[in-house]
PDB file of N, CA and C in Angstrom:
ATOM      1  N   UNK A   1      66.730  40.674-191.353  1.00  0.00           N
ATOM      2  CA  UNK A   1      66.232  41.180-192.626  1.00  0.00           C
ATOM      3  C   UNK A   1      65.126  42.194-192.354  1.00  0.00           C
ATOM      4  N   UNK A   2      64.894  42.960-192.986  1.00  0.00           N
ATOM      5  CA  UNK A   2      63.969  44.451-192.921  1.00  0.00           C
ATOM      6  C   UNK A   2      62.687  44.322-193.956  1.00  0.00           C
ATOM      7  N   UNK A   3      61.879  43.263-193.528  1.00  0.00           N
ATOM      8  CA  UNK A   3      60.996  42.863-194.204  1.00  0.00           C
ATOM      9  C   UNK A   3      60.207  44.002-194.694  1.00  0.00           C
ATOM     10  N   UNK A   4      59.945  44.888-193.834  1.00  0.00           N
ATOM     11  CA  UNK A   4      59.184  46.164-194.753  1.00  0.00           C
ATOM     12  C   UNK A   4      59.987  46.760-195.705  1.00  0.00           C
ATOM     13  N   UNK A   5      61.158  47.269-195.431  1.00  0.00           N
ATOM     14  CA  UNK A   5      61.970  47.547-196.973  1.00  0.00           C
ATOM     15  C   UNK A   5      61.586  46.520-198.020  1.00  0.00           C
ATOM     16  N   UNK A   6      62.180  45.452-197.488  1.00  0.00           N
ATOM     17  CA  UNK A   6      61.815  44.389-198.841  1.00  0.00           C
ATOM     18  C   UNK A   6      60.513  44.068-199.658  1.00  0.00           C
ATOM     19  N   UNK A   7      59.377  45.071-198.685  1.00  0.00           N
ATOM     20  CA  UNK A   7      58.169  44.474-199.231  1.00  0.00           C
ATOM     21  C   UNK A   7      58.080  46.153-200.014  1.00  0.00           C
ATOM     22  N   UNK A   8      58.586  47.135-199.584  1.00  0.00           N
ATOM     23  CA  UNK A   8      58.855  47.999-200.557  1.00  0.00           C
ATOM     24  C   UNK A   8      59.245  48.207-201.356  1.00  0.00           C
ATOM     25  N   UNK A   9      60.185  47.680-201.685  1.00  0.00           N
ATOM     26  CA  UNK A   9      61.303  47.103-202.527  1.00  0.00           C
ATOM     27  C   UNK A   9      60.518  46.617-204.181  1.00  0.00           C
ATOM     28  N   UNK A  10      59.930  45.762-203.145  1.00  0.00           N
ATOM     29  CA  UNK A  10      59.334  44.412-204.261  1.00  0.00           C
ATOM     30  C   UNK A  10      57.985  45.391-205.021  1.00  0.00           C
ATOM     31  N   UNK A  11      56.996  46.122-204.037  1.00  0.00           N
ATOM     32  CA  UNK A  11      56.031  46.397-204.349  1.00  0.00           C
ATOM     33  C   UNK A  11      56.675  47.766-205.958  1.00  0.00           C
ATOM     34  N   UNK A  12      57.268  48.236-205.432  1.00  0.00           N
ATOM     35  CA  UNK A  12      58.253  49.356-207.012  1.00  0.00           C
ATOM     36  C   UNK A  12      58.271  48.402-207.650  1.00  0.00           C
ATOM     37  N   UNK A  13      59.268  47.516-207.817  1.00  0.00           N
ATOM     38  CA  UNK A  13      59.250  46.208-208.823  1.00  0.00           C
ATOM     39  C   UNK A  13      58.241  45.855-209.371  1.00  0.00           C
ATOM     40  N   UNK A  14      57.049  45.573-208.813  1.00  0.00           N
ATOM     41  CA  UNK A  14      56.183  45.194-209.326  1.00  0.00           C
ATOM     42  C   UNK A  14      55.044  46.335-210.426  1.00  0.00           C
ATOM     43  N   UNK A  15      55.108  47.206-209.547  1.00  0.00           N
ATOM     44  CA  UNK A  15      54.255  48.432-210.331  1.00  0.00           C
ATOM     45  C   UNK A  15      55.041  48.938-211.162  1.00  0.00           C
ATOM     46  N   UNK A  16      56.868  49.461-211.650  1.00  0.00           N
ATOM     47  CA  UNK A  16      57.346  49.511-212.441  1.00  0.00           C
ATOM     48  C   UNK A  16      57.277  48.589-213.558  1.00  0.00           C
ATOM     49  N   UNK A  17      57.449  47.218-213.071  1.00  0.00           N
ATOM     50  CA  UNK A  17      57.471  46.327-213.932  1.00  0.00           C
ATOM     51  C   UNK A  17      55.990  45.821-214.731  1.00  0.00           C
ATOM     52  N   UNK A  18      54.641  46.257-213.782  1.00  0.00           N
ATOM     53  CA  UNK A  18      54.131  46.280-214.740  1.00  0.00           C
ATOM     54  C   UNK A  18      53.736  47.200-215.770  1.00  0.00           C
ATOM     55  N   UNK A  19      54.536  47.796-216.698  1.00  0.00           N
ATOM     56  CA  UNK A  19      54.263  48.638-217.928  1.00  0.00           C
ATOM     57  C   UNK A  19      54.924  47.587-218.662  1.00  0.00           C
ATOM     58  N   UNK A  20      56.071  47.196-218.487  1.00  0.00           N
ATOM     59  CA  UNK A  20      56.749  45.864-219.338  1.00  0.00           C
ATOM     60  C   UNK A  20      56.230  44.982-219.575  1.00  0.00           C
ATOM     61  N   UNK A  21      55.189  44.385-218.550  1.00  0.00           N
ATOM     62  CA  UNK A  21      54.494  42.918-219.055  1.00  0.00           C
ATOM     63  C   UNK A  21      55.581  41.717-218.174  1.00  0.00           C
ATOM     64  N   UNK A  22      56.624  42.051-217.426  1.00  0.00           N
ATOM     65  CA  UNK A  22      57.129  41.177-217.336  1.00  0.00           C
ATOM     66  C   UNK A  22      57.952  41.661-216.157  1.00  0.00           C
ATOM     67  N   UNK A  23      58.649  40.680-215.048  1.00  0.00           N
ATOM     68  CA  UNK A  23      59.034  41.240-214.022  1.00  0.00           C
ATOM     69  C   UNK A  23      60.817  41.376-214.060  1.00  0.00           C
ATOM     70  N   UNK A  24      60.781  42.619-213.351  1.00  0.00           N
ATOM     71  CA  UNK A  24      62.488  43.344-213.733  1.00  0.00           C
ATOM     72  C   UNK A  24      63.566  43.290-212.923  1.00  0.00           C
ATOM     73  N   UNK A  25      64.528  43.013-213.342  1.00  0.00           N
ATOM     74  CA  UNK A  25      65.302  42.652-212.121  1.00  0.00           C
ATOM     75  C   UNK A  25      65.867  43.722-212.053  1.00  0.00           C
ATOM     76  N   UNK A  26      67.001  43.740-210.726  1.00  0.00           N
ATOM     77  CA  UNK A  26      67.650  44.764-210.725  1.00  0.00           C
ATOM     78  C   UNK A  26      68.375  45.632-211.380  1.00  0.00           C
ATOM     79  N   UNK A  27      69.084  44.950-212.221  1.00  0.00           N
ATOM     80  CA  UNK A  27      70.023  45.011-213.578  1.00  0.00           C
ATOM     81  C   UNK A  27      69.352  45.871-214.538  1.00  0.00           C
ATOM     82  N   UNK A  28      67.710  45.443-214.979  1.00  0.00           N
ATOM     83  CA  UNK A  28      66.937  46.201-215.708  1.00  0.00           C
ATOM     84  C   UNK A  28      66.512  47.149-215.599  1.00  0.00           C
ATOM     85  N   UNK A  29      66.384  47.002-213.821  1.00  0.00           N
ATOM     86  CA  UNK A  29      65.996  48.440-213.500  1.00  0.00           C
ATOM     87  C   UNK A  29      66.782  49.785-213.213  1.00  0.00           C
ATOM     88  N   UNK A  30      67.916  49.294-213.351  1.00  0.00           N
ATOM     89  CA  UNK A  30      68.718  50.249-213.686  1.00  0.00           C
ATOM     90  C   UNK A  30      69.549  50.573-215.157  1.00  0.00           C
ATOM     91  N   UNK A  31      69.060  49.982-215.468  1.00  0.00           N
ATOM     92  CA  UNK A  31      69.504  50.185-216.977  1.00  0.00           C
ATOM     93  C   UNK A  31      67.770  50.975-217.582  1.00  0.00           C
ATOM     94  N   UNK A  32      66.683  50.398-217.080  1.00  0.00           N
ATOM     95  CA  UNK A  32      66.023  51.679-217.246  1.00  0.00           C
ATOM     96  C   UNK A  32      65.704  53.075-217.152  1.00  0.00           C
ATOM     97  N   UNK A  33      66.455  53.344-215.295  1.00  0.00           N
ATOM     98  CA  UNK A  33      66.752  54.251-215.135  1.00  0.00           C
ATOM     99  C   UNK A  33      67.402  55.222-215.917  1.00  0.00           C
ATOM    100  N   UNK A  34      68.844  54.323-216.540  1.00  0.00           N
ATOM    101  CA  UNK A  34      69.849  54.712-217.373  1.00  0.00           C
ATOM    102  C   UNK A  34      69.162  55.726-218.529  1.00  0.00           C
ATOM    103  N   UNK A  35      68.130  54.831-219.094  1.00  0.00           N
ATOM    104  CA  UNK A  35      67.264  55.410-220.439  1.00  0.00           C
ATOM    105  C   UNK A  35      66.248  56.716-219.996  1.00  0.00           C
ATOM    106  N   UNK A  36      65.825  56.530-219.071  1.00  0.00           N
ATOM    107  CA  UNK A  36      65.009  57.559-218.896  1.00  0.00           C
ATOM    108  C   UNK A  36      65.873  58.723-218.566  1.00  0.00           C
ATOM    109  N   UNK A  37      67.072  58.695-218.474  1.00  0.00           N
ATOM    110  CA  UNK A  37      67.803  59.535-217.460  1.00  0.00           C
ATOM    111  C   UNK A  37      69.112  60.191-218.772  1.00  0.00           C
ATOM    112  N   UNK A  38      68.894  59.620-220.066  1.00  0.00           N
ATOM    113  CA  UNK A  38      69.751  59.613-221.238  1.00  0.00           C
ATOM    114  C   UNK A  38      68.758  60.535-221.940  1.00  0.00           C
ATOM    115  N   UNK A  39      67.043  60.433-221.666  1.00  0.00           N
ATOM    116  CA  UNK A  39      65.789  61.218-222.424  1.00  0.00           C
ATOM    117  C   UNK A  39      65.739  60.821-223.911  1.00  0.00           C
ATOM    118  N   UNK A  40      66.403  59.710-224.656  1.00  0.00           N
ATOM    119  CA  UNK A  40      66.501  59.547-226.251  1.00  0.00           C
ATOM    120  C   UNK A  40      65.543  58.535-226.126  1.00  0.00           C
ATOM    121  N   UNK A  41      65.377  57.955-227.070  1.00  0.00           N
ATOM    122  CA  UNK A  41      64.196  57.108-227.622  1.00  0.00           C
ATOM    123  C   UNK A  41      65.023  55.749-227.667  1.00  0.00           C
ATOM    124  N   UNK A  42      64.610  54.485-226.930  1.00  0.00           N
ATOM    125  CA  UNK A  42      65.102  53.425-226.674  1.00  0.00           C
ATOM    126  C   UNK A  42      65.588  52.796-228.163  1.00  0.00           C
ATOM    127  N   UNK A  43      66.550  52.868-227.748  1.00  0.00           N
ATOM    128  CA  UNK A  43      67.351  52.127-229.163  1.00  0.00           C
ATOM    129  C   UNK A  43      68.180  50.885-228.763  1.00  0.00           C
ATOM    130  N   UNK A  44      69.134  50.481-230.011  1.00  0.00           N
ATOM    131  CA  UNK A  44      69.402  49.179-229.543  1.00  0.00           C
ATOM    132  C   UNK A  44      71.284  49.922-229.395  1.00  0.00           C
ATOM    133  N   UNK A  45      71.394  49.619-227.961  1.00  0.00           N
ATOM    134  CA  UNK A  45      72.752  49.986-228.141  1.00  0.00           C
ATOM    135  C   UNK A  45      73.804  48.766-227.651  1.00  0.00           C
ATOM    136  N   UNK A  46      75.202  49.347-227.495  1.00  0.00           N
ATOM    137  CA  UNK A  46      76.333  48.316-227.803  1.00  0.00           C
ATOM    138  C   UNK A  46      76.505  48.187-226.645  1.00  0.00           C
ATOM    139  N   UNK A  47      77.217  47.282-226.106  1.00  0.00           N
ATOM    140  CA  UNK A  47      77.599  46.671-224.948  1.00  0.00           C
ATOM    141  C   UNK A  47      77.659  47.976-223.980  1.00  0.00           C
ATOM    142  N   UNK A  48      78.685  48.669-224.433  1.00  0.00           N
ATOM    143  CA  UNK A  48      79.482  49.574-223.722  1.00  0.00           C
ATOM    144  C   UNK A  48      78.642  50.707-223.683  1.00  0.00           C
ATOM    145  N   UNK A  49      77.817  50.651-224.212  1.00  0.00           N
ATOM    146  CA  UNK A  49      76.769  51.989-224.120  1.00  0.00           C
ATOM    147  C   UNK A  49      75.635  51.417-223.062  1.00  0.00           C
ATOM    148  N   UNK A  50      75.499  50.585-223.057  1.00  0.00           N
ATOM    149  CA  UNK A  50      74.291  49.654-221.627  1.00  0.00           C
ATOM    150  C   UNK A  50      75.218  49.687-220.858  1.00  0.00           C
ATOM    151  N   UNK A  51      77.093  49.761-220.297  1.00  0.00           N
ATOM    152  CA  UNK A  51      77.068  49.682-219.194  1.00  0.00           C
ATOM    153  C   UNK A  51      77.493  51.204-218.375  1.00  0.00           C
ATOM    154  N   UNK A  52      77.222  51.834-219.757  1.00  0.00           N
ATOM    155  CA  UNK A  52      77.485  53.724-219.507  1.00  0.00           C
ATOM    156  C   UNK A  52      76.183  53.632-219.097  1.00  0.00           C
ATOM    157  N   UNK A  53      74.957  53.510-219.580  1.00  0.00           N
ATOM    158  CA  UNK A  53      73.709  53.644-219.052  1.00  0.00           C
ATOM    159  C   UNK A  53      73.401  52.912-217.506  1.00  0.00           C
ATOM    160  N   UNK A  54      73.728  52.073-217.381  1.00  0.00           N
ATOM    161  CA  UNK A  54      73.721  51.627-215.714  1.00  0.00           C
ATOM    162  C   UNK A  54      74.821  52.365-215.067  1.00  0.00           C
ATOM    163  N   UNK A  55      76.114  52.974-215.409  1.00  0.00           N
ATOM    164  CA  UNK A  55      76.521  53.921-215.315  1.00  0.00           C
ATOM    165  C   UNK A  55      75.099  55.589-214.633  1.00  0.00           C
ATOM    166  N   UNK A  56      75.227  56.202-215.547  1.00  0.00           N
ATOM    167  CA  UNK A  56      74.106  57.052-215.744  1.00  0.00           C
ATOM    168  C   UNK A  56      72.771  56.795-214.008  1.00  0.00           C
ATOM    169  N   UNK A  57      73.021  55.350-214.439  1.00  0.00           N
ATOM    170  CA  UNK A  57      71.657  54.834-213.181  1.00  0.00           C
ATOM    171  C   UNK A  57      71.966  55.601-211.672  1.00  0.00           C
ATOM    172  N   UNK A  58      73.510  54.815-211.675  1.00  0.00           N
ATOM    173  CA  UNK A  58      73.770  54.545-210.459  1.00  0.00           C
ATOM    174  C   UNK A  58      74.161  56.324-210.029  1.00  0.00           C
ATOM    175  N   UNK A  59      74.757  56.764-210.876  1.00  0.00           N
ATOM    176  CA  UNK A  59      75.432  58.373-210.572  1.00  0.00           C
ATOM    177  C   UNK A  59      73.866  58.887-210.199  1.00  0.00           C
ATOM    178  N   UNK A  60      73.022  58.518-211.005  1.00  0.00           N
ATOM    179  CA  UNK A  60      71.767  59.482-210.551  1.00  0.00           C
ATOM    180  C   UNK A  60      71.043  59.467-209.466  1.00  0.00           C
ATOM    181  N   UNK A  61      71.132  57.669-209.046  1.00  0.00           N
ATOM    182  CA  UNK A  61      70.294  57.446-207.867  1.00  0.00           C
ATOM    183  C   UNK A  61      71.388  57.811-206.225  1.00  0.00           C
ATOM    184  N   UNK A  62      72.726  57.662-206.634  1.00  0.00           N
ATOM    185  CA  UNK A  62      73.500  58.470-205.600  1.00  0.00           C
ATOM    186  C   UNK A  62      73.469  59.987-205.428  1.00  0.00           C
ATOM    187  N   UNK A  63      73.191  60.754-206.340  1.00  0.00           N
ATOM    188  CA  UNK A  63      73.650  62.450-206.622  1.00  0.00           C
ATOM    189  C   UNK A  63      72.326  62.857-205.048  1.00  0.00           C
ATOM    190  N   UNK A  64      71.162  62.275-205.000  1.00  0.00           N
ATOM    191  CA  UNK A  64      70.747  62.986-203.645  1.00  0.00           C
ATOM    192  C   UNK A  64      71.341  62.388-202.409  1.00  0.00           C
ATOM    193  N   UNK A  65      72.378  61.539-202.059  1.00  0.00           N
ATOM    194  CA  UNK A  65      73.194  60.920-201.340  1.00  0.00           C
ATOM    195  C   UNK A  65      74.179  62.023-200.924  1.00  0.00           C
ATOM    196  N   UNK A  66      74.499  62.734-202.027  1.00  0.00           N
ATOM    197  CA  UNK A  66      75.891  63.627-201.918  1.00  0.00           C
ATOM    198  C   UNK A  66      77.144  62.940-202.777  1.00  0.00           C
ATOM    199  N   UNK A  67      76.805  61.681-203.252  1.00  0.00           N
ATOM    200  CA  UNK A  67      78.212  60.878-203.861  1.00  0.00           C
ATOM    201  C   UNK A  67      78.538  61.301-205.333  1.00  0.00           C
ATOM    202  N   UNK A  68      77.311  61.623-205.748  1.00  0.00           N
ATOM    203  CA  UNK A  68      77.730  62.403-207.320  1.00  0.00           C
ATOM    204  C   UNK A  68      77.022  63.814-207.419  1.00  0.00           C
ATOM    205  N   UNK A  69      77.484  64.391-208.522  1.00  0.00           N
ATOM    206  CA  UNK A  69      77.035  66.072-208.938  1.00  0.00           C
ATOM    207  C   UNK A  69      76.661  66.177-210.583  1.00  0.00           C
ATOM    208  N   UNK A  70      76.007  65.773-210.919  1.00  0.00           N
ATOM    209  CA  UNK A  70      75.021  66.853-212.043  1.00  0.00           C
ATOM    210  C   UNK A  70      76.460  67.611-212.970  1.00  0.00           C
ATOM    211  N   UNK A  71      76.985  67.302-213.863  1.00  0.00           N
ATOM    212  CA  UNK A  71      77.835  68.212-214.406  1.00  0.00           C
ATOM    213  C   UNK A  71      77.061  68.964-215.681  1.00  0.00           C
ATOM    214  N   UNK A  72      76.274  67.895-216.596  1.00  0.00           N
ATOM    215  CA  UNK A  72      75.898  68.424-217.515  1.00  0.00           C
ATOM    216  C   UNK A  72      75.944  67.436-218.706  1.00  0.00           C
ATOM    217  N   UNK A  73      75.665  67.668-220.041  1.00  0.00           N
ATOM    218  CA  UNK A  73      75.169  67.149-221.062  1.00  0.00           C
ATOM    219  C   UNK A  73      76.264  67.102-222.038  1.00  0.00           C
ATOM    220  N   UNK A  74      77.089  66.069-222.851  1.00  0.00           N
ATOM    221  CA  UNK A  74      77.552  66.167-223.731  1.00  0.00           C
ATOM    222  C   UNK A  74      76.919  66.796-225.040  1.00  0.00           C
ATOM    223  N   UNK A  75      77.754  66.834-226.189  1.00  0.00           N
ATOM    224  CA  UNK A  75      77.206  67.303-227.551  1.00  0.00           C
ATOM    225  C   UNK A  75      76.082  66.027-227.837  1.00  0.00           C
ATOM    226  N   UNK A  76      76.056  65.076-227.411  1.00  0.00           N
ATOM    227  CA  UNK A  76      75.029  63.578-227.745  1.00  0.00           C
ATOM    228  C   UNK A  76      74.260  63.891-227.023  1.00  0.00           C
ATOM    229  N   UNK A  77      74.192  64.553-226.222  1.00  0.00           N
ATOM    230  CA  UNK A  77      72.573  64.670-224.741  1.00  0.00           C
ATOM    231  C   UNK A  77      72.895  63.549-224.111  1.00  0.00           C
ATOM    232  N   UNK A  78      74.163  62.870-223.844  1.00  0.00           N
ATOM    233  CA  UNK A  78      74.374  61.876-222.599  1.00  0.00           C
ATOM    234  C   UNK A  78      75.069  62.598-221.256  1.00  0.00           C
ATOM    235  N   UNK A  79      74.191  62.136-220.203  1.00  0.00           N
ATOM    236  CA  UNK A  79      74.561  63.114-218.956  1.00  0.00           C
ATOM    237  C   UNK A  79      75.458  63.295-218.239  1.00  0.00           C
ATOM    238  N   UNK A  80      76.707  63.644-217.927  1.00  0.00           N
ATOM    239  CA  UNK A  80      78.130  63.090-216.968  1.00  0.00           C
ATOM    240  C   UNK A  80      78.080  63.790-215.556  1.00  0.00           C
ATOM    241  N   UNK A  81      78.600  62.941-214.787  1.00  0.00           N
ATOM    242  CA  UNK A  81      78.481  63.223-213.315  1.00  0.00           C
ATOM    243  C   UNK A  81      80.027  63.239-212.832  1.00  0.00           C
ATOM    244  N   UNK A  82      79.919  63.919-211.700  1.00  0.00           N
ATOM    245  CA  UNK A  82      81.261  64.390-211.392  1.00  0.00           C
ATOM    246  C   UNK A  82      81.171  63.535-210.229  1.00  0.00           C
ATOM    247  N   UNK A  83      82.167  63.105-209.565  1.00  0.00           N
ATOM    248  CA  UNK A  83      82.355  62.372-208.018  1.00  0.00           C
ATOM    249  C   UNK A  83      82.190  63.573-207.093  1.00  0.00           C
ATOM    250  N   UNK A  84      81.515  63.561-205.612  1.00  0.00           N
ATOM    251  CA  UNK A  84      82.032  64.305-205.079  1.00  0.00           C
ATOM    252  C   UNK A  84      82.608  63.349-203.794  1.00  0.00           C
ATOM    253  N   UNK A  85      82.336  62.549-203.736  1.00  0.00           N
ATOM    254  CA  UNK A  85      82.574  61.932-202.445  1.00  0.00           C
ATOM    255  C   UNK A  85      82.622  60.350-202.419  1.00  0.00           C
ATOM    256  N   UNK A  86      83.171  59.780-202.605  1.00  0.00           N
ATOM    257  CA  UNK A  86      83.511  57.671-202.408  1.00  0.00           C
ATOM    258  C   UNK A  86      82.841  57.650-201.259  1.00  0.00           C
ATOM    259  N   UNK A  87      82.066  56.242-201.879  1.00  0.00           N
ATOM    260  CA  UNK A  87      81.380  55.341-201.265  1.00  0.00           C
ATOM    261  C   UNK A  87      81.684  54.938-200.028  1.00  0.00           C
ATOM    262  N   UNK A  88      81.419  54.782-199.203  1.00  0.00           N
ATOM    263  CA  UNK A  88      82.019  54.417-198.016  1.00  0.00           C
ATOM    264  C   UNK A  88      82.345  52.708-197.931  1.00  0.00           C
ATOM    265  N   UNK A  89      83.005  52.143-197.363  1.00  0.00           N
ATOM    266  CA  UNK A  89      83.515  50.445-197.501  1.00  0.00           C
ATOM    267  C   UNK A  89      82.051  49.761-197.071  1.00  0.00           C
ATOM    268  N   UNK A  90      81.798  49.483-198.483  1.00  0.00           N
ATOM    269  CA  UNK A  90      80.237  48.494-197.471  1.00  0.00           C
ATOM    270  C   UNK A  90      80.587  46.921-198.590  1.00  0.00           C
ATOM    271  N   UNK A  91      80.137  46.208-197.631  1.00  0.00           N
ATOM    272  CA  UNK A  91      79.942  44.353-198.375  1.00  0.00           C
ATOM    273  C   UNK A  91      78.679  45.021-199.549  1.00  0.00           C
ATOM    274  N   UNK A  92      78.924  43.690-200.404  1.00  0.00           N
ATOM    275  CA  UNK A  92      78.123  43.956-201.051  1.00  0.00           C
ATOM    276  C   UNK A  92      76.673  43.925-201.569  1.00  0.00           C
ATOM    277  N   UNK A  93      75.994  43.287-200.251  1.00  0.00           N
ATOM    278  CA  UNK A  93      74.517  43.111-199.886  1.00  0.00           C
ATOM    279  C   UNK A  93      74.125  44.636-199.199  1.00  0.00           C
ATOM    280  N   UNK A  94      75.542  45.220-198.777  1.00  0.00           N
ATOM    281  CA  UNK A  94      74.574  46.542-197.917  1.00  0.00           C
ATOM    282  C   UNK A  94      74.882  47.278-198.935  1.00  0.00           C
ATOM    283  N   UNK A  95      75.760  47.206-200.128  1.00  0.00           N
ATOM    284  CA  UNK A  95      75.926  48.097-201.625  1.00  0.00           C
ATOM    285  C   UNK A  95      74.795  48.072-202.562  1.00  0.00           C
ATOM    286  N   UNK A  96      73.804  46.747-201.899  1.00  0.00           N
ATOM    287  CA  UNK A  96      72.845  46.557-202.923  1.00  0.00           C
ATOM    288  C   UNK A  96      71.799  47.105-202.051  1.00  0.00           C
ATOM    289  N   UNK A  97      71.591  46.880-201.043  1.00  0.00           N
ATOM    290  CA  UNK A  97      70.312  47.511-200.276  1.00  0.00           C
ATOM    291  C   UNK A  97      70.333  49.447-200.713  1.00  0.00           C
ATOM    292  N   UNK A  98      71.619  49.722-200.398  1.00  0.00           N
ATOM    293  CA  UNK A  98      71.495  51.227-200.611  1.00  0.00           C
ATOM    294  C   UNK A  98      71.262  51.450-202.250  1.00  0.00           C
ATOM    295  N   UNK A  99      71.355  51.080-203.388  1.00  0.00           N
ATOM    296  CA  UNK A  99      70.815  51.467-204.401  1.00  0.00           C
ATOM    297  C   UNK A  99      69.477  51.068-204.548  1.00  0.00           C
ATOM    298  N   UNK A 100      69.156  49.576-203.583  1.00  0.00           N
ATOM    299  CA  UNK A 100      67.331  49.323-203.885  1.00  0.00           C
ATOM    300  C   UNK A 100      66.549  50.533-203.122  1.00  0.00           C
ATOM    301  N   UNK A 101      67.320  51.311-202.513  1.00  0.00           N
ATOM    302  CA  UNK A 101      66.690  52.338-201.211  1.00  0.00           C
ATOM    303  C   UNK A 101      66.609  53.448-202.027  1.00  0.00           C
ATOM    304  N   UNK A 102      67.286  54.026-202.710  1.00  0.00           N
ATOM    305  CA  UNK A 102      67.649  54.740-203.869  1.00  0.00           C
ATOM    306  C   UNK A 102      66.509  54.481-205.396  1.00  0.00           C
ATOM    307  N   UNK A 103      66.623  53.564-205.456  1.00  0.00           N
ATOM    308  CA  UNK A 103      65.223  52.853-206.885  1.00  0.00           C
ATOM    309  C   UNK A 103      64.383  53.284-206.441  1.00  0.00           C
ATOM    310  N   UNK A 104      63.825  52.922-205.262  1.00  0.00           N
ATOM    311  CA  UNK A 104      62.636  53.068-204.262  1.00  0.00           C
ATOM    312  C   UNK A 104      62.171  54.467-204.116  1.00  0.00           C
ATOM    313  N   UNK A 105      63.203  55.432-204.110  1.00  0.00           N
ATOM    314  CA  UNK A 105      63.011  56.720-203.641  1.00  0.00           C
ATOM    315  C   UNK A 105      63.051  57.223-205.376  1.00  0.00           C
ATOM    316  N   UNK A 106      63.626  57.145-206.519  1.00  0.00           N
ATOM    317  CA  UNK A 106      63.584  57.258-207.381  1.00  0.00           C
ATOM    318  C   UNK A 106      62.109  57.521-208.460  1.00  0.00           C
ATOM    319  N   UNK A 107      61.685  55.925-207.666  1.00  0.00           N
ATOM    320  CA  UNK A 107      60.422  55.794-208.830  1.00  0.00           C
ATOM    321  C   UNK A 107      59.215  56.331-207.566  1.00  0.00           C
ATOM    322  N   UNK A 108      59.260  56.760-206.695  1.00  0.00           N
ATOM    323  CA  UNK A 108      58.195  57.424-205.784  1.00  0.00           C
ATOM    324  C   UNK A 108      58.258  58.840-206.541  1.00  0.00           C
ATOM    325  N   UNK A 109      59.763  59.407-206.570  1.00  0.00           N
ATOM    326  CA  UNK A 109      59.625  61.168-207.211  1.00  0.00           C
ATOM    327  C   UNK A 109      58.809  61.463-208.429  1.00  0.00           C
ATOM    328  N   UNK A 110      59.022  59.882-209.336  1.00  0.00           N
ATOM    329  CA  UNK A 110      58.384  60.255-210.670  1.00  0.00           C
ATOM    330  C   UNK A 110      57.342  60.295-210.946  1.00  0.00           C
TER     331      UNK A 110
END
């Protein structure tokens, strides 16, 4: 285990999470991403619109990877990403490390 990642990891978690009051899991934190990354004013949306927004997350925190591209803005101001390149075959603990590596690098830019 890569205890300094993880203590990096955790330390974003924690300083993100505190503006919420409450601590965020992964799920949230990409579904926050999602919102900040949509620019509208947090509303209450439908199933399928929270999993377009973790959608939204994941295309964004891959696009400096090379795995997605920036296409542009629908008539709604929701953002669509183009594929350029599949994921390479990883289990799914090293699928999760590379998006916490990605969060990490995410909430440092902002």
């Amino acid at each position: 285990m890569d205890y300094a990642f993880e203590k990096e990891y955790q330390d974003t978690v924690t300083r993100v999470s505190a503006h919420f009051g409450e601590t965020l899991d992964y799920a949230a934190l990409l579904f926050l991403i999602g919102i900040q990354e949509l620019g509208h004013e947090p509303a209450h949306y439908k199933k399928d619109q929270k999993l377009e927004l973790m959608h939204i997350a994941i295309c964004t925190l891959l696009e400096p990877y090379g795995y997605y591209s920036f296409e542009g803005r629908d008539e709604e101001g929701w953002p669509h990403f183009r594929k350029v390149e599949d994921l390479p075959a990883l289990a799914a603990a090293d699928q999760e490390t590379l998006i916490k590596r990605a969060i990490i690098q995410y909430f440092q830019e902002e």
